[in-house]
C-alpha atoms as a PDB file:
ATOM      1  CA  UNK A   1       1.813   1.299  11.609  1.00  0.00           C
ATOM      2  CA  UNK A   2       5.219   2.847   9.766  1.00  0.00           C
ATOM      3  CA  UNK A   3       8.119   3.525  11.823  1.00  0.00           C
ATOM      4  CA  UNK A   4      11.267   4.805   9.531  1.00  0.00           C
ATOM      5  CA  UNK A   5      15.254   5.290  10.722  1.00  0.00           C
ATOM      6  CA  UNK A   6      15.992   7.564   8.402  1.00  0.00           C
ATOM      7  CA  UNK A   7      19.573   8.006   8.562  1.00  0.00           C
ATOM      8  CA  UNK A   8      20.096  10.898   5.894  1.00  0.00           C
ATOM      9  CA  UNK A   9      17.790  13.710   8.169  1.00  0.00           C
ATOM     10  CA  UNK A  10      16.851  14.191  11.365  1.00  0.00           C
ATOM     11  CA  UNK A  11      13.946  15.468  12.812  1.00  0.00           C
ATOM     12  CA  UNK A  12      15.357  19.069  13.488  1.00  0.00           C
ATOM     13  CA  UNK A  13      16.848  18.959   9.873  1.00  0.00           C
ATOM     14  CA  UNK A  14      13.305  19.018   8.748  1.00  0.00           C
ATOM     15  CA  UNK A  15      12.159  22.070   9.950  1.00  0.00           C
ATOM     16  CA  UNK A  16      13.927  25.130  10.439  1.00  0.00           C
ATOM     17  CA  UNK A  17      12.996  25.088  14.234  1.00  0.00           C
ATOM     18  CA  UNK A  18      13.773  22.085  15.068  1.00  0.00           C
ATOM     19  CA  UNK A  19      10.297  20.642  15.073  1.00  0.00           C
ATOM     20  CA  UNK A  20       9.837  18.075  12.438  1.00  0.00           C
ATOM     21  CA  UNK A  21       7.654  19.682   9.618  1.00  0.00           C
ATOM     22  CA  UNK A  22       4.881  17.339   7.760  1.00  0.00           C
ATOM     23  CA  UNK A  23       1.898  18.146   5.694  1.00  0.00           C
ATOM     24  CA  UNK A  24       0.243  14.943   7.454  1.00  0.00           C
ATOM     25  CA  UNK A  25       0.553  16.863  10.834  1.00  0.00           C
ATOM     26  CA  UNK A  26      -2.818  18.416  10.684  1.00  0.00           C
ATOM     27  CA  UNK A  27      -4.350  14.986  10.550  1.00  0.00           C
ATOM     28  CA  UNK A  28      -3.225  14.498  14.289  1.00  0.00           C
ATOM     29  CA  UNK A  29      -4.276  18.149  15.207  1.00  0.00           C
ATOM     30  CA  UNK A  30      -7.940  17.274  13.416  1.00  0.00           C
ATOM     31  CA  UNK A  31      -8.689  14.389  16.154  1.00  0.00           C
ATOM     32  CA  UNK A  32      -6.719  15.723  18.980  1.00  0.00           C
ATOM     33  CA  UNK A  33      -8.766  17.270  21.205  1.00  0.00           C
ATOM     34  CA  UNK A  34     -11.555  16.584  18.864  1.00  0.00           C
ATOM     35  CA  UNK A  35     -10.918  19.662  16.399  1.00  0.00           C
ATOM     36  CA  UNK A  36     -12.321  17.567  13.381  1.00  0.00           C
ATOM     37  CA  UNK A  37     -15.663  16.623  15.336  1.00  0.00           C
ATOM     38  CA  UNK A  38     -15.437  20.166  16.559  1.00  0.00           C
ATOM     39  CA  UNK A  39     -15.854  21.757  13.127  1.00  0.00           C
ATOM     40  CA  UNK A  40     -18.294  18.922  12.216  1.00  0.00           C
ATOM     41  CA  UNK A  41     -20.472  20.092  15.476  1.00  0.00           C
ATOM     42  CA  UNK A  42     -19.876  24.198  14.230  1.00  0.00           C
ATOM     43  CA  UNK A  43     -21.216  23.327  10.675  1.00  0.00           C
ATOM     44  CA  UNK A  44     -18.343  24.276   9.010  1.00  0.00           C
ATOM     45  CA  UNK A  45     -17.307  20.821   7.787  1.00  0.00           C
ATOM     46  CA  UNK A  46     -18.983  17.880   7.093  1.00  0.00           C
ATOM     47  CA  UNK A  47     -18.176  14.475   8.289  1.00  0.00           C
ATOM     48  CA  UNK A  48     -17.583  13.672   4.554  1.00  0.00           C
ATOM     49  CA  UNK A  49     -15.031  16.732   4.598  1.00  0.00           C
ATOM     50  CA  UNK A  50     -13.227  15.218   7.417  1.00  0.00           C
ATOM     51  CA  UNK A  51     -12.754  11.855   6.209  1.00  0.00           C
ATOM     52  CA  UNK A  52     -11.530  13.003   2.639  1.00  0.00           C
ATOM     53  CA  UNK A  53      -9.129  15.174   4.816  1.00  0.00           C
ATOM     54  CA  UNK A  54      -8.113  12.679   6.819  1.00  0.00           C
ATOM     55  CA  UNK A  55      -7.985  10.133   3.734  1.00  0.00           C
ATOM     56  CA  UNK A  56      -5.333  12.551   1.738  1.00  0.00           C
ATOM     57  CA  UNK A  57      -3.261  13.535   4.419  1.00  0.00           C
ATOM     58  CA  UNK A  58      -2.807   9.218   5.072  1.00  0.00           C
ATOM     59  CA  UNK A  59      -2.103   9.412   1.382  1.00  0.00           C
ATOM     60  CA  UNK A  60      -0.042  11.646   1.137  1.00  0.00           C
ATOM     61  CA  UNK A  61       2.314  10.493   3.908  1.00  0.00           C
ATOM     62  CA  UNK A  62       2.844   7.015   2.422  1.00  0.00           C
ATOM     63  CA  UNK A  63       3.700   8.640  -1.009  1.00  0.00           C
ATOM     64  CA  UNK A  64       6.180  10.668   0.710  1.00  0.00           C
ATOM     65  CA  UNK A  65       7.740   7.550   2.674  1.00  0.00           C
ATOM     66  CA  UNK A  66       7.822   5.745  -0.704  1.00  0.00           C
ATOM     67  CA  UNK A  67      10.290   8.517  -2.019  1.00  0.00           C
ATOM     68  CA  UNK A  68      12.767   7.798   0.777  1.00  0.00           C
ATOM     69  CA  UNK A  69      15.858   6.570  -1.049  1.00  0.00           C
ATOM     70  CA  UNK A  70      17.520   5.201   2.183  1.00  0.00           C
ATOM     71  CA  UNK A  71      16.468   4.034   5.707  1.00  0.00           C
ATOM     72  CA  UNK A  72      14.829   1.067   7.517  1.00  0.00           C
ATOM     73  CA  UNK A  73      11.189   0.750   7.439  1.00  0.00           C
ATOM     74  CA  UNK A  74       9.215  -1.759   9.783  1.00  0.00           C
ATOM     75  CA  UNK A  75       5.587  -2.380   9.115  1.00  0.00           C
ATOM     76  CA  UNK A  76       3.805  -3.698  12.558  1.00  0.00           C
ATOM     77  CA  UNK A  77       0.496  -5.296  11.234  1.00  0.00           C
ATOM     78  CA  UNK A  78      -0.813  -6.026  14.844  1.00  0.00           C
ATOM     79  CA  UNK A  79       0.451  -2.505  16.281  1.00  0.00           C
ATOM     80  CA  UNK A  80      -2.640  -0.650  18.123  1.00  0.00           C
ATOM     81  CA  UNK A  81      -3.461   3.073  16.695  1.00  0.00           C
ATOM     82  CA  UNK A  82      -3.465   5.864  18.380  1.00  0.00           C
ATOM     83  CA  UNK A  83      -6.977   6.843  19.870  1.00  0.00           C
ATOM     84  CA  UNK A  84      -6.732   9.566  16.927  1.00  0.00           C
ATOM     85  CA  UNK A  85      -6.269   6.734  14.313  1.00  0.00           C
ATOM     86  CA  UNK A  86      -8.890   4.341  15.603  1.00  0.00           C
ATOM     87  CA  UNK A  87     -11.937   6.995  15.783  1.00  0.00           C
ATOM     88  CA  UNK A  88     -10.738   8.389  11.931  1.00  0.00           C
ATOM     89  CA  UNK A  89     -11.729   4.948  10.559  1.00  0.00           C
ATOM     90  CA  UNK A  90      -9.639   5.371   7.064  1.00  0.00           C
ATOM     91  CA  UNK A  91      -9.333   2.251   5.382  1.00  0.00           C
ATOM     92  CA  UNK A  92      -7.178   2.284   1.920  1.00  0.00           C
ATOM     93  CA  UNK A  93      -6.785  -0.045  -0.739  1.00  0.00           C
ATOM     94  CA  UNK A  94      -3.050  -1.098  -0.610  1.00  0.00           C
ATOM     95  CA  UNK A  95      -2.926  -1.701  -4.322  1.00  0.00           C
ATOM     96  CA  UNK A  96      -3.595   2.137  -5.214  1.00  0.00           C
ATOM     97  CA  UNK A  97      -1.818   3.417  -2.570  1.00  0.00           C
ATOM     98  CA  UNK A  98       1.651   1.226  -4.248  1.00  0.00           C
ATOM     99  CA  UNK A  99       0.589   2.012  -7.864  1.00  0.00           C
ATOM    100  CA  UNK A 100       0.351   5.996  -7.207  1.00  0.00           C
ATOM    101  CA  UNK A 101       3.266   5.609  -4.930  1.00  0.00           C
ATOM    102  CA  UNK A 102       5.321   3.995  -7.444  1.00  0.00           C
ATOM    103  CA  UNK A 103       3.604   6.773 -10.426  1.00  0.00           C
ATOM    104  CA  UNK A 104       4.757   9.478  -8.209  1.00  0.00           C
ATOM    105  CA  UNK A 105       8.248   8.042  -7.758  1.00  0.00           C
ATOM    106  CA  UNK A 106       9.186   7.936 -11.449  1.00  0.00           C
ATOM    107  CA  UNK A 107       7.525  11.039 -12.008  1.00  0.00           C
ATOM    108  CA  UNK A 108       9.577  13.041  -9.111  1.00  0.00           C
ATOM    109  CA  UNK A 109      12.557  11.593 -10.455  1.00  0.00           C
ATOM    110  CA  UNK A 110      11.816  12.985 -13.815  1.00  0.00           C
ATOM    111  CA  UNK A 111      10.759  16.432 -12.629  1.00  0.00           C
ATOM    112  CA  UNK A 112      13.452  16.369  -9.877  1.00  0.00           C
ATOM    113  CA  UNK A 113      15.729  16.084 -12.833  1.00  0.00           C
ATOM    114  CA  UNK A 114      14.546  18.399 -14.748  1.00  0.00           C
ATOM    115  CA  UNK A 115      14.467  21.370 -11.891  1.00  0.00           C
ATOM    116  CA  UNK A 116      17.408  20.426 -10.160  1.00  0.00           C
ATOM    117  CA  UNK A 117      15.920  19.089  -6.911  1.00  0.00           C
ATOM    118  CA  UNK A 118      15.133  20.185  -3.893  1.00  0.00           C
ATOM    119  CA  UNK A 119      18.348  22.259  -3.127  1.00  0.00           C
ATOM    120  CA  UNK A 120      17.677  23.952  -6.679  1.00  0.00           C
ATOM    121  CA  UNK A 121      17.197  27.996  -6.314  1.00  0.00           C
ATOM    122  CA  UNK A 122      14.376  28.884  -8.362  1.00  0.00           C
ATOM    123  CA  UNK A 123      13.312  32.659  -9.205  1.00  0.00           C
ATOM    124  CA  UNK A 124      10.428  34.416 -10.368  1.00  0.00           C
ATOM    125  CA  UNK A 125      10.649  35.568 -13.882  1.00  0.00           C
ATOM    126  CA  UNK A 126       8.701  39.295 -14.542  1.00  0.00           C
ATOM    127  CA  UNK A 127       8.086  40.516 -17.914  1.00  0.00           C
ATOM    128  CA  UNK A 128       4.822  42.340 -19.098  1.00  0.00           C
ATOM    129  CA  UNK A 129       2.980  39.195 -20.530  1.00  0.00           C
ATOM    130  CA  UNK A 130       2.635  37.469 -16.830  1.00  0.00           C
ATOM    131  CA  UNK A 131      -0.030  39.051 -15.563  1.00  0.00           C
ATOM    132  CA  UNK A 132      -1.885  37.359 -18.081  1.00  0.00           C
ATOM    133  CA  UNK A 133      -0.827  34.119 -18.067  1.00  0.00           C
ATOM    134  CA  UNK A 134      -1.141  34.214 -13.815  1.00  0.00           C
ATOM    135  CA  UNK A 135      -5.122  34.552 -14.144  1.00  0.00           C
ATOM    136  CA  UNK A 136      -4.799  31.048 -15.375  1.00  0.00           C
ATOM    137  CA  UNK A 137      -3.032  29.837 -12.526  1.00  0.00           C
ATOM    138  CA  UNK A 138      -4.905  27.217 -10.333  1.00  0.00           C
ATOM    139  CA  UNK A 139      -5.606  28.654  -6.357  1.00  0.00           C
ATOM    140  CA  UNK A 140      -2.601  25.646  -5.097  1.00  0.00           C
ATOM    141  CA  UNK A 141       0.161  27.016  -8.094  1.00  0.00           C
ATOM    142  CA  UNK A 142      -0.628  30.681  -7.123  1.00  0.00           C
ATOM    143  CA  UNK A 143      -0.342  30.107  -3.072  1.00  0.00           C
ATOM    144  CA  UNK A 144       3.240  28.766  -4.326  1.00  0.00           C
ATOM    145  CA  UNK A 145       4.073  31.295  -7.485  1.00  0.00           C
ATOM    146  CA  UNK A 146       3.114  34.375  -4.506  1.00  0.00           C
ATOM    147  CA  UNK A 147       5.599  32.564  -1.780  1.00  0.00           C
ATOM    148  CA  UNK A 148       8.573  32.319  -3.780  1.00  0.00           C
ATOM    149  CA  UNK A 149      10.696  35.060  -2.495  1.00  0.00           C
ATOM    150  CA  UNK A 150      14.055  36.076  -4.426  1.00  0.00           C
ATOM    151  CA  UNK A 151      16.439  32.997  -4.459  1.00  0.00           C
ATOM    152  CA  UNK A 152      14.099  30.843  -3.081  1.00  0.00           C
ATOM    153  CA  UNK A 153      15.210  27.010  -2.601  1.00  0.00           C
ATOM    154  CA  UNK A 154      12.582  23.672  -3.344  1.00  0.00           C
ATOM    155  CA  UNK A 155      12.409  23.150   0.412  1.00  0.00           C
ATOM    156  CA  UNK A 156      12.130  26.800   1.281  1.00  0.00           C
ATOM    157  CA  UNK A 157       8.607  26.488  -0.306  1.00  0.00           C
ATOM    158  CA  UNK A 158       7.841  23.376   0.911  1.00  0.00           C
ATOM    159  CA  UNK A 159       8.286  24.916   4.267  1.00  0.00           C
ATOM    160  CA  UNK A 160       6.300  28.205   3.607  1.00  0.00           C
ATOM    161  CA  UNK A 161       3.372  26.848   1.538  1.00  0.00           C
ATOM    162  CA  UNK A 162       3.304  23.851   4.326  1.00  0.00           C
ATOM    163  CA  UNK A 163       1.911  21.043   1.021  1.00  0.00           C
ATOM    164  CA  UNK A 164       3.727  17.544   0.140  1.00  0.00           C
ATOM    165  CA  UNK A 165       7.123  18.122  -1.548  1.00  0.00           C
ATOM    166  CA  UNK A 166       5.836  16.364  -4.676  1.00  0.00           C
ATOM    167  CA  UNK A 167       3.311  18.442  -4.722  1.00  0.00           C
ATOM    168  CA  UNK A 168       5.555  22.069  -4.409  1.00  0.00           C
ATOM    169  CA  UNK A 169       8.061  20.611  -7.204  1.00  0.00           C
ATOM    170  CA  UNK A 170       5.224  19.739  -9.500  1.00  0.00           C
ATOM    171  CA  UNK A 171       3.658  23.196  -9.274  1.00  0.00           C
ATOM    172  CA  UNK A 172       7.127  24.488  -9.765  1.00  0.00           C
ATOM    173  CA  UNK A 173       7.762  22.490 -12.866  1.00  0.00           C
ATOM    174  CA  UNK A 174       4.397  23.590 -14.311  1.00  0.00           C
ATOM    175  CA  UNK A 175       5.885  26.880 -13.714  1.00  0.00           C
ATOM    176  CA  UNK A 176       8.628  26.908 -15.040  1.00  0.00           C
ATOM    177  CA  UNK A 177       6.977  25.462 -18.682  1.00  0.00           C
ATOM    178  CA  UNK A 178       4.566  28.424 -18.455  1.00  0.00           C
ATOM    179  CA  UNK A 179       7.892  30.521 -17.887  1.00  0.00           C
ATOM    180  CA  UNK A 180       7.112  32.202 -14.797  1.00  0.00           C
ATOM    181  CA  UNK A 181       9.550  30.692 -12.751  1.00  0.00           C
ATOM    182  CA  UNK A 182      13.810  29.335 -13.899  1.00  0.00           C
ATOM    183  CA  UNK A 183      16.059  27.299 -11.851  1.00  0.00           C
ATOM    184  CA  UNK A 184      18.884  29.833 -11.102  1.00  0.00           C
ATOM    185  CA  UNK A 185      21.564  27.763  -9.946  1.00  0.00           C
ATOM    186  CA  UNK A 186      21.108  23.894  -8.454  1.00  0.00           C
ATOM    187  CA  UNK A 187      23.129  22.247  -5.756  1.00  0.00           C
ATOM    188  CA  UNK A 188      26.655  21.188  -6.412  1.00  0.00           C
ATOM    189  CA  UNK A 189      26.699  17.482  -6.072  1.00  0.00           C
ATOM    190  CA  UNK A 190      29.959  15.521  -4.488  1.00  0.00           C
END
């Protein structure tokens, strides 16, 4: 198991409510109270569909705990798993889960660059040619393309589209290539 002390946020910092927000949340929710075996029994999953699930959302939270610039992490080997954990069964190769980690990392700090981070304000551009260029758009860049609202920041969309950060700043870079989204104004730093 991961435990973190983040120092730089806290919990209610996260989410606007106070709760903390985290696209690995549903991975919880899927084996509590047996949802996941639940939509297995109803047909409308397959076990195979679960475990993929389950496998990116464990993913996807170490590749988010890798972009932590500060904090103090503590890795118990011997720590039991929650009933949730044990019954999922995911077992991951270390070795791609530090390689993509570590691809990720130098490819957020790029992008991050690039778009200003995630305190950047980013707008929608309109002109005539966009509703072509939109039917190209891939079902994850349009779910964040139709959320941004006028002055919308990185974490705004994070919060409304509810996927990984890296994930909502890469779609936004691909965006903004395509020109269908700008940065309007990014954070003041100091």
């Amino acid at each position: 198991m991961l435990k973190s002390k983040r120092r730089s946020r806290s919990p209610a910092a996260l989410h606007p409510r106070g709760r903390e927000q985290s696209p690995f949340r549903g991975a919880r929710a899927l084996f509590a109270n047996g949802w996941g075996q639940r939509l297995v029994r109803l047909g409308l999953i397959t076990e195979a569909d679960l475990r993929q699930a389950l496998v990116r959302q464990t993913e996807e939270l170490v590749y988010e705990a890798v972009r932590w610039m500060d904090g103090r992490f503590r890795i118990y080997a011997d720590a039991i798993l929650p009933v949730e954990g044990q019954s999922a069964g995911v077992r991951l190769p270390f070795h791609h889960l530090l390689l993509e980690g570590m691809r990720r990392l130098d490819e957020w700090a790029r992008i991050s660059a690039e778009m200003g981070g995630t305190g950047a304000k980013i707008r929608r551009l309109d002109f005539r040619d966009s509703a072509e260029q939109l039917g190209y758009l891939t079902p994850e860049d349009r779910l964040v393309f139709d959320r941004l609202h006028d002055r919308s920041t990185v974490m705004d969309l994070v919060h409304r589209v509810r996927r990984p950060t890296y994930d909502v700043l890469c779609t936004l870079h691909r965006l903004a290539v395509n020109r269908l989204v700008e940065v309007e104004s990014m954070p003041l730093v100091g």
